[in-house]
Protein backbone atom coordinates (compact mmCIF):
# COMPACT_ATOMS: atom_id res chain seq x y z
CA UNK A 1 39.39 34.36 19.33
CA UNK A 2 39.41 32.15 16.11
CA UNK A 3 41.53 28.69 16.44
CA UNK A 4 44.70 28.93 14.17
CA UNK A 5 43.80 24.68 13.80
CA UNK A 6 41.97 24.20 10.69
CA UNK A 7 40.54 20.72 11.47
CA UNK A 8 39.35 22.71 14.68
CA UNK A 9 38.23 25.56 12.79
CA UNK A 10 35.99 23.33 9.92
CA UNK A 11 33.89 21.35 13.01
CA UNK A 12 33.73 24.56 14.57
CA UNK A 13 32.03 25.75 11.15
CA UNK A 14 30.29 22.59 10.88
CA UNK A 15 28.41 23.14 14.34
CA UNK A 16 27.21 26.39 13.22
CA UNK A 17 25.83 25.06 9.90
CA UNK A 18 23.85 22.43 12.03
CA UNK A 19 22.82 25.09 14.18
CA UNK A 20 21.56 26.62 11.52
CA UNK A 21 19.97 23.81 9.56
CA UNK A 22 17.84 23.14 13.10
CA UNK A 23 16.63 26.95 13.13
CA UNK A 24 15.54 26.46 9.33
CA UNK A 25 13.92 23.23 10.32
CA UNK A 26 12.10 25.09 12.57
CA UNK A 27 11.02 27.88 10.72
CA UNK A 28 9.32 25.63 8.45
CA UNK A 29 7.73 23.82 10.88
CA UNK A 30 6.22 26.82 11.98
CA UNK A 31 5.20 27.68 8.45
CA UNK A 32 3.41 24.21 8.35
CA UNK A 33 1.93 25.19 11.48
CA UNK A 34 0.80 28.41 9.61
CA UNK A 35 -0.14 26.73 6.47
CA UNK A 36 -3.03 24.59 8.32
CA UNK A 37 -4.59 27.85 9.34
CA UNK A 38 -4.97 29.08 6.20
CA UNK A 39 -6.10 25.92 5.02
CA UNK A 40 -8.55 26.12 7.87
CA UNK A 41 -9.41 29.66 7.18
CA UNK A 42 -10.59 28.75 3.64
CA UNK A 43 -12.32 26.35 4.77
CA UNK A 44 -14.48 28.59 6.47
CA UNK A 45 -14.54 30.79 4.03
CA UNK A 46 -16.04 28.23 1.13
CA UNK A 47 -12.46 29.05 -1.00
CA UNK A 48 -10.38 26.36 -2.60
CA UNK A 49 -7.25 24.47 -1.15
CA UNK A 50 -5.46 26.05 -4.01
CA UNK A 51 -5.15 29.53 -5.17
CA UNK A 52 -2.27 29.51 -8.18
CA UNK A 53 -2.34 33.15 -8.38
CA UNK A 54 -1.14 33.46 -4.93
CA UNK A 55 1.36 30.41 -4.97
CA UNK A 56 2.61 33.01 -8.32
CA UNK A 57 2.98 35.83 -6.30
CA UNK A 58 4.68 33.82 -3.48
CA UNK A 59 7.51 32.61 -6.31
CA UNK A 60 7.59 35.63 -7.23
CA UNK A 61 8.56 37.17 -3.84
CA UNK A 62 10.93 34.11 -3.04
CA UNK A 63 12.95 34.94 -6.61
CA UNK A 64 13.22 38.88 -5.57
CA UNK A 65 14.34 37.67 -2.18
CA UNK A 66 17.01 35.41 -2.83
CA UNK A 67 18.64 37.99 -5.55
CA UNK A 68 18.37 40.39 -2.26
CA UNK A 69 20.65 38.09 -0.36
CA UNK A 70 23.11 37.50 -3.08
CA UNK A 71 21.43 34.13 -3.77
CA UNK A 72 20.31 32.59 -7.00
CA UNK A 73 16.57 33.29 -7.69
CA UNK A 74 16.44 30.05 -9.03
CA UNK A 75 16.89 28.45 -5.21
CA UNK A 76 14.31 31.12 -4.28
CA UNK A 77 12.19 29.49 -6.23
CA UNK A 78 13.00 25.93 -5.75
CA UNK A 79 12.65 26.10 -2.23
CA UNK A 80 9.38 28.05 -1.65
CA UNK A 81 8.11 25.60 -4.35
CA UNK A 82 9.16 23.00 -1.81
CA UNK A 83 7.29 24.60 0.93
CA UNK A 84 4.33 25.22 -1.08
CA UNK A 85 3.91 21.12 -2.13
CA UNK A 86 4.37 20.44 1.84
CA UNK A 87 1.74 23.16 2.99
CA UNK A 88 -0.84 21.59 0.37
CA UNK A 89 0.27 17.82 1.80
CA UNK A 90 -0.82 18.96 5.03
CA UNK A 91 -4.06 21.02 4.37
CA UNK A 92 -5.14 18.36 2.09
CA UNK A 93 -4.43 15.76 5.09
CA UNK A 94 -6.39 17.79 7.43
CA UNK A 95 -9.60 18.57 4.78
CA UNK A 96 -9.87 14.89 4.18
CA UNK A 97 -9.24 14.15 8.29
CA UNK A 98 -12.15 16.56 9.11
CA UNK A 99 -14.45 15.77 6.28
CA UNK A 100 -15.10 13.07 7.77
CA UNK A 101 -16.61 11.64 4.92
CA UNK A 102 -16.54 7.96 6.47
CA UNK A 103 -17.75 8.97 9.80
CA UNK A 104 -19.41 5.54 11.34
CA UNK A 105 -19.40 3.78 8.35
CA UNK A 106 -17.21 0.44 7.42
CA UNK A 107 -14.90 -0.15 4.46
CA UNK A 108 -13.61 -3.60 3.28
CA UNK A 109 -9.74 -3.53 1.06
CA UNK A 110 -9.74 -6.65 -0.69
CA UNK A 111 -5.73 -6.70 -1.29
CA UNK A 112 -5.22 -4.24 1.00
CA UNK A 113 -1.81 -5.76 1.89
CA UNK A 114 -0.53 -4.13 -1.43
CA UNK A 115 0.96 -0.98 -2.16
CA UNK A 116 -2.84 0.32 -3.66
CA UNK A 117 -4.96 -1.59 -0.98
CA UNK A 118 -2.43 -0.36 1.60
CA UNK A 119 -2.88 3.75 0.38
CA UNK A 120 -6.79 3.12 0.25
CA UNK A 121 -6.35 2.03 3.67
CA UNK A 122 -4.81 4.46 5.44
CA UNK A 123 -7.02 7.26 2.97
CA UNK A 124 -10.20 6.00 4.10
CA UNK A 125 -9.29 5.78 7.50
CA UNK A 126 -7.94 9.20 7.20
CA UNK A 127 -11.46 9.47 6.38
CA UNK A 128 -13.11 8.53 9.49
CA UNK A 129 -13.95 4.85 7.95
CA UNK A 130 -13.48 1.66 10.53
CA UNK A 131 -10.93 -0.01 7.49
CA UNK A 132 -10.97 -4.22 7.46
CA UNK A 133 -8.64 -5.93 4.89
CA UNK A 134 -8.89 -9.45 3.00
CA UNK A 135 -5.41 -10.48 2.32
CA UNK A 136 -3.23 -13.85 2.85
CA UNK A 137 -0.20 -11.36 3.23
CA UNK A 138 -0.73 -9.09 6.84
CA UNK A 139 -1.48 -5.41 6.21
CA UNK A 140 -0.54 -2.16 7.42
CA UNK A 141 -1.19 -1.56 11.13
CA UNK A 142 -1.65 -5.01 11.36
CA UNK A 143 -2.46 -5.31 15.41
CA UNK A 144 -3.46 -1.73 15.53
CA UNK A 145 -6.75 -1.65 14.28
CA UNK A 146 -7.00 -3.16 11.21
CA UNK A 147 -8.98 -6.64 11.08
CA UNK A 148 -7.10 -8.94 7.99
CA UNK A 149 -9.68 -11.72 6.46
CA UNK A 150 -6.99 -13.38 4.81
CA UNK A 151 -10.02 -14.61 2.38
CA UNK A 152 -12.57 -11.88 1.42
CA UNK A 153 -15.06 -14.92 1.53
CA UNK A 154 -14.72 -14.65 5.11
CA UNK A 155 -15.85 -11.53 5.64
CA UNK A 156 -20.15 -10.78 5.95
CA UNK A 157 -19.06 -8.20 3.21
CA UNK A 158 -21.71 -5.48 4.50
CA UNK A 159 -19.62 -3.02 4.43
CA UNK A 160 -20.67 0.74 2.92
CA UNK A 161 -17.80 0.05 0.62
CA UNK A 162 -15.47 -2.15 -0.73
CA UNK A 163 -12.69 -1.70 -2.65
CA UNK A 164 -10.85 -4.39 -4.73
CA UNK A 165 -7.10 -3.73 -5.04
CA UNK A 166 -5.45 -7.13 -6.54
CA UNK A 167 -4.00 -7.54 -9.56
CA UNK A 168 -6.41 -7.90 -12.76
CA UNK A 169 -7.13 -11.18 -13.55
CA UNK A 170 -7.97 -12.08 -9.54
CA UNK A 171 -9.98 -8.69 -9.25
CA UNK A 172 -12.14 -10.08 -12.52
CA UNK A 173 -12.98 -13.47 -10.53
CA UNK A 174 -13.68 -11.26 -7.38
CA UNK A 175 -15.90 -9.34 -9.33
CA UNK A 176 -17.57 -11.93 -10.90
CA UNK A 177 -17.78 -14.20 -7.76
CA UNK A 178 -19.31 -10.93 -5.87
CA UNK A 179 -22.15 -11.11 -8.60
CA UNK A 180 -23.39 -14.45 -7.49
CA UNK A 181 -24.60 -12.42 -4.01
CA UNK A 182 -23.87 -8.88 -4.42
CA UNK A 183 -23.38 -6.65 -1.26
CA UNK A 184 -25.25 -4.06 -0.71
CA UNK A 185 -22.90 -1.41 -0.31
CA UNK A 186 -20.52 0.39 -3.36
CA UNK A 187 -18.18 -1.59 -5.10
CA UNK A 188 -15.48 -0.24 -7.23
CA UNK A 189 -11.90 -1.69 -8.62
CA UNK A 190 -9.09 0.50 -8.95
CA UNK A 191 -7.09 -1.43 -11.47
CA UNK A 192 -5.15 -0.20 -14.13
CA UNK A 193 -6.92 -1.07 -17.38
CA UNK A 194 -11.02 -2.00 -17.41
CA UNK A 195 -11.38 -4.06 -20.66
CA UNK A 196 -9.32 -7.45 -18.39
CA UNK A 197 -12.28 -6.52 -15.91
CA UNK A 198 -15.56 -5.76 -18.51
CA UNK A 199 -17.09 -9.03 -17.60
CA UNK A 200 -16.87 -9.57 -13.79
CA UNK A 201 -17.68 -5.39 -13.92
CA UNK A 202 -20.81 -6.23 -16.26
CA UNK A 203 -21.47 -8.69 -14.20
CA UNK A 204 -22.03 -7.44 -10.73
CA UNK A 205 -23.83 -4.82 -12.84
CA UNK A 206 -26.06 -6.53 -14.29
CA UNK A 207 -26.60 -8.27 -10.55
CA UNK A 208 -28.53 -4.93 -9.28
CA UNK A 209 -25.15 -4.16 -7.02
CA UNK A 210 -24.05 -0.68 -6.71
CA UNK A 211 -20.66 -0.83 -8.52
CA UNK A 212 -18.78 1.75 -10.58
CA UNK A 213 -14.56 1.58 -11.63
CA UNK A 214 -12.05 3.60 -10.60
CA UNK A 215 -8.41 4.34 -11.87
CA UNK A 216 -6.40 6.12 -9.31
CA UNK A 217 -3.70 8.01 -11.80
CA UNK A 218 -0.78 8.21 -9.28
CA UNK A 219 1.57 6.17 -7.06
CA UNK A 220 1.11 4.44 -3.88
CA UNK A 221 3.89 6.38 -2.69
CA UNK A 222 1.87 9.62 -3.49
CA UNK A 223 0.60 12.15 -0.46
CA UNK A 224 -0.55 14.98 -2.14
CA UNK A 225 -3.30 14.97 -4.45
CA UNK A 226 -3.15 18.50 -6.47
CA UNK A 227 -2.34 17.78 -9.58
CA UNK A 228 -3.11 14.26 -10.08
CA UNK A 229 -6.62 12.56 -11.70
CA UNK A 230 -8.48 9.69 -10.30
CA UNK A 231 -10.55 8.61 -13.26
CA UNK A 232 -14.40 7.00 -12.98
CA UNK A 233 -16.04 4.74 -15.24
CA UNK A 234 -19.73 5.00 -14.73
CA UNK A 235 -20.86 1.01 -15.46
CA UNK A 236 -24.78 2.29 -15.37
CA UNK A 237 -25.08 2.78 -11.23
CA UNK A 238 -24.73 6.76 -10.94
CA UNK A 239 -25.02 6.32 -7.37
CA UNK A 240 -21.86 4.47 -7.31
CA UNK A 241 -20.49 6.65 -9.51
CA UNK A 242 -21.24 9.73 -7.22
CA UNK A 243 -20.17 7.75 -3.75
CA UNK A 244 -17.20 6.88 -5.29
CA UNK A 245 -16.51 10.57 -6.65
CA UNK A 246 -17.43 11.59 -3.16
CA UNK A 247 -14.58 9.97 -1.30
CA UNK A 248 -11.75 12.54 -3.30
CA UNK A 249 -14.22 15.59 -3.41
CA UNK A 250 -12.04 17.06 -0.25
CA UNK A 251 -8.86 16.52 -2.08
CA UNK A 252 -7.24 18.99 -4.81
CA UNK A 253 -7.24 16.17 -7.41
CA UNK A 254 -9.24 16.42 -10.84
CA UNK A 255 -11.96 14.32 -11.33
CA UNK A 256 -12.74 12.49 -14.40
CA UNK A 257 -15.52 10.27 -15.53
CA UNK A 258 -15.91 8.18 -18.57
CA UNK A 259 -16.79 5.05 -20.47
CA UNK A 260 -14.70 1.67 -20.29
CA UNK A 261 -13.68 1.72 -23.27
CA UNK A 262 -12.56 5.10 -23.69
CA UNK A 263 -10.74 4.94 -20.71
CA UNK A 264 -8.95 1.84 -21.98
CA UNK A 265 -7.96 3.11 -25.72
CA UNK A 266 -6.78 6.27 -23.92
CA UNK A 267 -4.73 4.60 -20.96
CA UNK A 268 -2.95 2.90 -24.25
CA UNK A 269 -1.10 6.14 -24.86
CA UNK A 270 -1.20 7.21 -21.39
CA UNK A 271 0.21 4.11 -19.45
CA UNK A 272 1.09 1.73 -22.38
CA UNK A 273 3.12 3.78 -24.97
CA UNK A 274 5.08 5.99 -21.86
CA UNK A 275 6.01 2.47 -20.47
CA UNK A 276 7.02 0.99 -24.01
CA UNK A 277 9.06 4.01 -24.79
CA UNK A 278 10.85 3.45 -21.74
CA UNK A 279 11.18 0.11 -21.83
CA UNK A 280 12.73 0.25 -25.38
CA UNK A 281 15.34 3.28 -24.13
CA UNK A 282 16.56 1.05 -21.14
CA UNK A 283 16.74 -2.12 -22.95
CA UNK A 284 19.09 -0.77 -25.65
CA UNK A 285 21.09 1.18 -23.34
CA UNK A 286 21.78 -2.09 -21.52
CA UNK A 287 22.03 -3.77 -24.96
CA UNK A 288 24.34 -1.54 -26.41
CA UNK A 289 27.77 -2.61 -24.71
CA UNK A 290 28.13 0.34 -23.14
CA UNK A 291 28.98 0.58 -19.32
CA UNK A 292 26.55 2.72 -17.44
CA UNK A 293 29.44 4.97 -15.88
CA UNK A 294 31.38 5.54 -19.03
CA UNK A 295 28.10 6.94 -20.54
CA UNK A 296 27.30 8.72 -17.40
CA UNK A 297 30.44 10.92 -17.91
CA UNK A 298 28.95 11.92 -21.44
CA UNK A 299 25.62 12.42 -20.37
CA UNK A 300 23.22 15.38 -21.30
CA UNK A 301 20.36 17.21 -19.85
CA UNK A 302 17.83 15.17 -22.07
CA UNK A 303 19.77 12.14 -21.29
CA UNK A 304 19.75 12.67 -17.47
CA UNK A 305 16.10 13.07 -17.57
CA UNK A 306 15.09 10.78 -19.72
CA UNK A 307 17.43 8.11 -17.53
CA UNK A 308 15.29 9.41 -14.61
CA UNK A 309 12.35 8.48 -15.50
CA UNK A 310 13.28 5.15 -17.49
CA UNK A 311 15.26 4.78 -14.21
CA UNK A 312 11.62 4.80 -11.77
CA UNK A 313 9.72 2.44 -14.89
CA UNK A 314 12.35 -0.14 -14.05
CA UNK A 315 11.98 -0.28 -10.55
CA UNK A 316 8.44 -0.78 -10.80
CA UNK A 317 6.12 -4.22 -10.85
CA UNK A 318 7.14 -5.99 -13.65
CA UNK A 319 4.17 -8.20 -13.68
CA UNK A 320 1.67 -4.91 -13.06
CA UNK A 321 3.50 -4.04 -16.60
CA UNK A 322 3.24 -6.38 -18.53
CA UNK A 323 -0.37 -6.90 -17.60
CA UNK A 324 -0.67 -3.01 -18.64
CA UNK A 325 0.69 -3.92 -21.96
CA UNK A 326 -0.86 -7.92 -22.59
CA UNK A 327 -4.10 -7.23 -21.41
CA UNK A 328 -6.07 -3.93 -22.77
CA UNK A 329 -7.59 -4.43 -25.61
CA UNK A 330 -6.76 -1.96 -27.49
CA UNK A 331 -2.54 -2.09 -26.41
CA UNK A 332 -1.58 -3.19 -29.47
CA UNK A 333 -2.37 0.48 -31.26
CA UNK A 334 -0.58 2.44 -29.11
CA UNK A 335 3.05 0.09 -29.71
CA UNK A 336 2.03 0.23 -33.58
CA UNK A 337 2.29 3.89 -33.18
CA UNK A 338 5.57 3.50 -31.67
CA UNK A 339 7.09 1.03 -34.03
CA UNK A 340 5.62 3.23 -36.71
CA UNK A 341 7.31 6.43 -35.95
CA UNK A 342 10.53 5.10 -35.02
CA UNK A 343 10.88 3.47 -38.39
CA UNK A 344 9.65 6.77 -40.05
CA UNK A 345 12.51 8.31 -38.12
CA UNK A 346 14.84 5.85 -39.20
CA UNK A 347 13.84 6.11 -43.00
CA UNK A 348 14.11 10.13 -42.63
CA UNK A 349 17.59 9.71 -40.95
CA UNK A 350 19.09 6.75 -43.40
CA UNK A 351 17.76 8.93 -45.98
CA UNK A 352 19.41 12.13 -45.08
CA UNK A 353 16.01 13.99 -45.70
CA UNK A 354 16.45 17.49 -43.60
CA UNK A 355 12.65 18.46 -44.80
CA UNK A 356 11.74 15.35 -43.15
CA UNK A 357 13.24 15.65 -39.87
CA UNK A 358 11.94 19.52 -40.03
CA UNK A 359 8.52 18.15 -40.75
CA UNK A 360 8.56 15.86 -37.69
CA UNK A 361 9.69 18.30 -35.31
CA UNK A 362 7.66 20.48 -36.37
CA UNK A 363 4.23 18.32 -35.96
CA UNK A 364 5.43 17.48 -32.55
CA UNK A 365 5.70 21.00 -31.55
CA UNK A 366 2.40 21.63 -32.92
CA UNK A 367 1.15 18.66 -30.92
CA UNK A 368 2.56 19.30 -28.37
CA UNK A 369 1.78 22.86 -27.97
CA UNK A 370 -1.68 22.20 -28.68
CA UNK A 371 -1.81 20.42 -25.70
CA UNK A 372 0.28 22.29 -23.26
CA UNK A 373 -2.69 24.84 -24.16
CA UNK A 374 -5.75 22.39 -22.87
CA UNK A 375 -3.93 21.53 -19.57
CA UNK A 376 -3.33 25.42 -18.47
């Protein structure tokens, strides 16, 4: 018989929904369970990690279901696409884990006390590799299996591979100290820009070592791969190239190679102008006089997620930034661009020329259509 109390009533109510949210919980631990089957299954069978056409269908059937139960297809949606990203996480985890791409063989992280060095650690060990570090600051796992350095110099550095994770202007003098008596196993950076690092790179080069660069396009907070690019910049030691290449091969991330410099004029739009833009829209937010809450009861769907994402560039290194913008070569194009189309917007506005806000929108749509197109 149902309590006439309503306070009793409500944590009565309450109980059930946490009864509920536990049999959920473990429903989807069972998919996961599941989902590493399959993953495990194509394995066997030689088929990708990934099949689109089937994550479609699966929407698909999540939208029809939740408009059966009186729900919104939209949640449908949003919450198989949930389930989707974690069953990926966890057969990409497992591909990598049996790979074993490392197996017996011996990786040095120079850095790997930071938030790069400390993802390359626990990936290559995820990889079967025995993982040291060279760091002043202690690593992860520090105690449990992971020998720190403190000074790369330290270390007999005859490793299979070593990977130098500190910020640019150290990783050049690493680079170009490593020249004087390279190792004999691959060597490859993963910083941010390559022109700040063109001479120690060159260098060790030039030195007969078996170096290549690599630009991991993602976060260190990052799990799953799909979707994201590591980026490789062949220095003239294919074999480096290819070893490098070899350590993502079991993950669902797309592979790019190309020159140094390219990879620097293009990482001017890619890293240099995104991080400008929303360095600009945060500064004159919090130049404007207006309080954050007062404009957050005004705010818009462009507004919220352009916030967002200005929100996660503030949080971030500001050193790593500013290195992004002072020290490629070819930054200063990219925030000409800007400054040159924000004044072309002002002029266009000021002037009260309608054609010439139509034509801008309407070359951005092109643009930007154009290449919506290439990345299908």
């Amino acid at each position: 018989m149902a309590s006439d109390d309503p306070r009793q009533r409500l944590d009565t109510l309450r109980g059930e929904l946490g009864a509920i949210d536990r049999e959920i919980l473990a429903l989807v631990a069972k998919r996961q369970a599941t989902a590493m089957k399959i993953g495990q299954a194509k394995r066997e069978l030689g088929m990708p990690t990934r099949d689109f056409r089937q994550e479609k269908d699966v929407v698909q059937r999540a939208r029809a279901s939740a408009l059966e139960h009186g729900l919104p297809a939209s949640l449908g949606e949003e919450l198989v696409l949930a389930f989707i990203r974690a069953s990926l996480t966890v057969q990409e985890q497992d591909m990598v884990a049996t790979s074993g791409e490392g197996s017996g063989r011996r990786a040095l992280v120079i850095g790997g006390a930071g938030h790069m060095g400390a993802w390359f650690v626990r990936y290559l060990r995820a990889q079967g590799f025995s993982v040291e570090i060279a760091d002043p600051n202690d690593g992860p796992d520090d105690g449990a299996g992971v020998t720190n350095h403190r000074d790369w110099r330290a270390a007999k550095l005859d490793h299979e591979v070593i990977v130098i994770a500190a910020p640019m202007p150290a990783t050049n003098q690493i680079l170009l100290e490593l020249a004087k008596s390279p190792p004999a196993g691959v060597v490859f950076d993963v910083g941010s820009l390559k022109s700040p690092l063109r001479e120690g790179l060159h260098a060790l080069r030039d030195a007969g070592a078996q170096v290549c660069s690599v630009h991991p396009m993602f976060g260190p907070d990052t799990a799953l791969l799909s979707g994201r690019h590591v980026i490789f910049v062949d220095l003239g030691a294919p074999a480096a190239t290819a070893a490098a290449r070899a350590l993502f091969e079991p993950t669902m991330a797309t592979l790019v190679e190309m020159d140094l410099e390219s990879h620097d004029r293009l990482i001017a739009y890619v890293l240099g102008l995104s991080h400008a833009l929303n360095i600009a829209f945060f500064t004159a937010l919090a130049d404007s006089g207006e309080a954050a809450p007062r404009l957050a009861n005004l705010s818009s769907t462009t507004f919220d997620s352009q916030l967002a994402v200005a929100a996660n560039v503030a949080a971030e290194n500001p050193d790593l930034y500013f290195e992004i913008q002072t020290l490629n070569d070819y930054g200063t194009e990219s925030l000409s661009a800007l400054l040159y189309a924000v004044e072309r917007l002002r002029s266009v506005v000021r002037a009260g020329d309608l054609e010439g806000f139509r034509a801008l929108m309407t070359r951005g749509r092109g643009y930007l259509a154009g290449r919506a197109s290439v990345t299908r």
